[in-house]
N, C-alpha and C. Protein backbone atom coordinates (compact mmCIF):
# COMPACT_ATOMS: atom_id res chain seq x y z
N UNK A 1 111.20 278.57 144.37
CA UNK A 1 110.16 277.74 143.82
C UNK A 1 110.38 277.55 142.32
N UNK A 2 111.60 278.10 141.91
CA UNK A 2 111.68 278.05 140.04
C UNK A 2 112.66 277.28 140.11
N UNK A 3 113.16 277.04 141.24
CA UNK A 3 114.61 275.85 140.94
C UNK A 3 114.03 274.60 140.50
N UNK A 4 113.19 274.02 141.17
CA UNK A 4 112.36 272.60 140.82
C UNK A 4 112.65 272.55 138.92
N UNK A 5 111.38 273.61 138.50
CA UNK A 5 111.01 274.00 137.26
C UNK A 5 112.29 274.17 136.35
N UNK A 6 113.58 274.89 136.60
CA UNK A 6 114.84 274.59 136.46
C UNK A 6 115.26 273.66 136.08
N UNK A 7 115.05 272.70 137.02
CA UNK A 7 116.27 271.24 137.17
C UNK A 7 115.27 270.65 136.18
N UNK A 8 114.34 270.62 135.87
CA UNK A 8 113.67 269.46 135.30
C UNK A 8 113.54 269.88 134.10
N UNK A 9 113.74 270.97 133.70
CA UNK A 9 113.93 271.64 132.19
C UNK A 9 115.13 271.50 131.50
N UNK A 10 116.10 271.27 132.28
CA UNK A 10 117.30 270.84 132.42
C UNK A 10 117.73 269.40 132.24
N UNK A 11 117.01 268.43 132.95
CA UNK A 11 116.80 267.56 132.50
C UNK A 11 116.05 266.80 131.35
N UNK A 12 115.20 267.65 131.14
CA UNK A 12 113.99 267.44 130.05
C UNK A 12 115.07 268.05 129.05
N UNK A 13 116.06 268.88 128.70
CA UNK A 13 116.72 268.79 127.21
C UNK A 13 117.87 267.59 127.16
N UNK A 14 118.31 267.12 128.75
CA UNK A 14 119.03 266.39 128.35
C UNK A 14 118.49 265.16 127.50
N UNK A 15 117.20 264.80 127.63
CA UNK A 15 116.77 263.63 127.29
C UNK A 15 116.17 263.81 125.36
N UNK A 16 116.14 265.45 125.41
CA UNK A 16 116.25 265.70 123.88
C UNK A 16 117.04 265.38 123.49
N UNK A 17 118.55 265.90 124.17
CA UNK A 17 119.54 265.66 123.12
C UNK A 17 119.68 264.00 122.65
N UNK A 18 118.98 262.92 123.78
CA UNK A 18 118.80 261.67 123.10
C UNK A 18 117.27 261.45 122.24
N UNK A 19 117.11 262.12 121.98
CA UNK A 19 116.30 261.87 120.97
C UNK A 19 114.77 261.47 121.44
N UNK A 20 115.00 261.66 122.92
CA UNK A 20 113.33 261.83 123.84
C UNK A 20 112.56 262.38 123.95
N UNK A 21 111.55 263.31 122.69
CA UNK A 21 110.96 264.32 122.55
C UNK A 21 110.01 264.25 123.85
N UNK A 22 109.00 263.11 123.60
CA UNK A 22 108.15 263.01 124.64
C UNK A 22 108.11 262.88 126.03
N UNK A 23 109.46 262.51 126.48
CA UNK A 23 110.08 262.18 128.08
C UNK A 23 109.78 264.03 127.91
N UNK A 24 110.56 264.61 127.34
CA UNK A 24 110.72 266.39 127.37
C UNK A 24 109.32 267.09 127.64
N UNK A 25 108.68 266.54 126.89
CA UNK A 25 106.72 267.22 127.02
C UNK A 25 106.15 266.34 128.27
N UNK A 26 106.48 265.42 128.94
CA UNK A 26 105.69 265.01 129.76
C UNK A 26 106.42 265.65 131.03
N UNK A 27 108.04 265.46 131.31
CA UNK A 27 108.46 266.39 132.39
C UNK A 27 108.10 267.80 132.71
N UNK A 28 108.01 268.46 131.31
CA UNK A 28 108.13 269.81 131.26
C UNK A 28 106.24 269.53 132.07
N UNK A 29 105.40 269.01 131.68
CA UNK A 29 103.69 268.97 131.65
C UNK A 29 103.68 268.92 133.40
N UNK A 30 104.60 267.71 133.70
CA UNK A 30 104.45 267.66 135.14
C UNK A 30 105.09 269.00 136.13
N UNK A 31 106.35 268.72 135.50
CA UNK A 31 106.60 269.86 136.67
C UNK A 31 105.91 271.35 136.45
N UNK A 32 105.10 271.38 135.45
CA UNK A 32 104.25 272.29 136.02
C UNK A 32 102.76 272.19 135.89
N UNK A 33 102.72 270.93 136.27
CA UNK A 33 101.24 271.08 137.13
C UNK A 33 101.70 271.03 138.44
N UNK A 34 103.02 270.59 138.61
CA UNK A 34 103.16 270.21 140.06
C UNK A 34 103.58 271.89 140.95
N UNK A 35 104.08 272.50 140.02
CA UNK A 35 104.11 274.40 140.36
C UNK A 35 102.84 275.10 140.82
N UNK A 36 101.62 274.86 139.86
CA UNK A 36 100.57 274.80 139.87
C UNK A 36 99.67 274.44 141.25
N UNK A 37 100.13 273.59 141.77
CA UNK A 37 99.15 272.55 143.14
C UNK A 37 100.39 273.54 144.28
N UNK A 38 101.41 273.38 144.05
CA UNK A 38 102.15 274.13 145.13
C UNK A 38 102.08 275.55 145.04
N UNK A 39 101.62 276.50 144.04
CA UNK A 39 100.94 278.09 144.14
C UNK A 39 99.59 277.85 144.85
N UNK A 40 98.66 277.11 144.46
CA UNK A 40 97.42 276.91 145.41
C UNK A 40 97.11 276.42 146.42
N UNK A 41 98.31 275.53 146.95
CA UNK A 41 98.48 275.28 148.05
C UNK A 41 98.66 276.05 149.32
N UNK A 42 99.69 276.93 148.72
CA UNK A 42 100.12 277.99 149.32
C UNK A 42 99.32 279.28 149.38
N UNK A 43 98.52 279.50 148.38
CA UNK A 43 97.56 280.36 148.48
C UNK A 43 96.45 280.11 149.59
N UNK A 44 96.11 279.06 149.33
CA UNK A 44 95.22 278.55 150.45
C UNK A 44 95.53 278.37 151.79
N UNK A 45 97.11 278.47 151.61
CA UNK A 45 97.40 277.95 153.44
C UNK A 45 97.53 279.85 153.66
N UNK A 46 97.92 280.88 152.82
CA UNK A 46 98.11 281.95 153.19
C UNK A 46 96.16 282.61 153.98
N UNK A 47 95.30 282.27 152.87
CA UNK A 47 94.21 282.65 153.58
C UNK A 47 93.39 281.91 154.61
N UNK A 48 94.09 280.82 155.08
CA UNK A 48 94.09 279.95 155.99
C UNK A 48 94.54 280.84 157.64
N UNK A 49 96.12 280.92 157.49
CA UNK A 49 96.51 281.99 158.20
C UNK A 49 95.94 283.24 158.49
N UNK A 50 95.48 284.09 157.76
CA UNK A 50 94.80 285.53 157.48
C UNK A 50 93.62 285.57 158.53
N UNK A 51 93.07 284.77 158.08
CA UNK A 51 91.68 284.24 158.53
C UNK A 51 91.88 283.79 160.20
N UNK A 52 92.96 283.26 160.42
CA UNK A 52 93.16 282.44 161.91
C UNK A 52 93.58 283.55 162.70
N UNK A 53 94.09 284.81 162.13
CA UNK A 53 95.20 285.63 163.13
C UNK A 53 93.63 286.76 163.00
């Protein structure tokens, strides 16, 4: 689940090294809200399960 967060940090300096500060703060912003919705997602489907068994 940190590879996502990885690649896009990764990508987010490539676009520093062109001189894209803000492409860098908005990737970095998304991919982790998008970490964010997929931990609570998953939290929720875990006590989803818990609850069913």
């Amino acid at each position: 689940m940190f590879i996502p967060f990885l690649a896009a940090a990764a990508v987010a300096a490539a676009f520093a090294q062109l001189g894209a500060m803000s492409v860098k703060i908005a990737i970095l912003t998304s991919a982790l809200n998008t970490m964010f919705l997929i931990a609570i997602a998953l939290a929720v489907f875990a006590m989803w399960r818990l609850r069913k068994a």
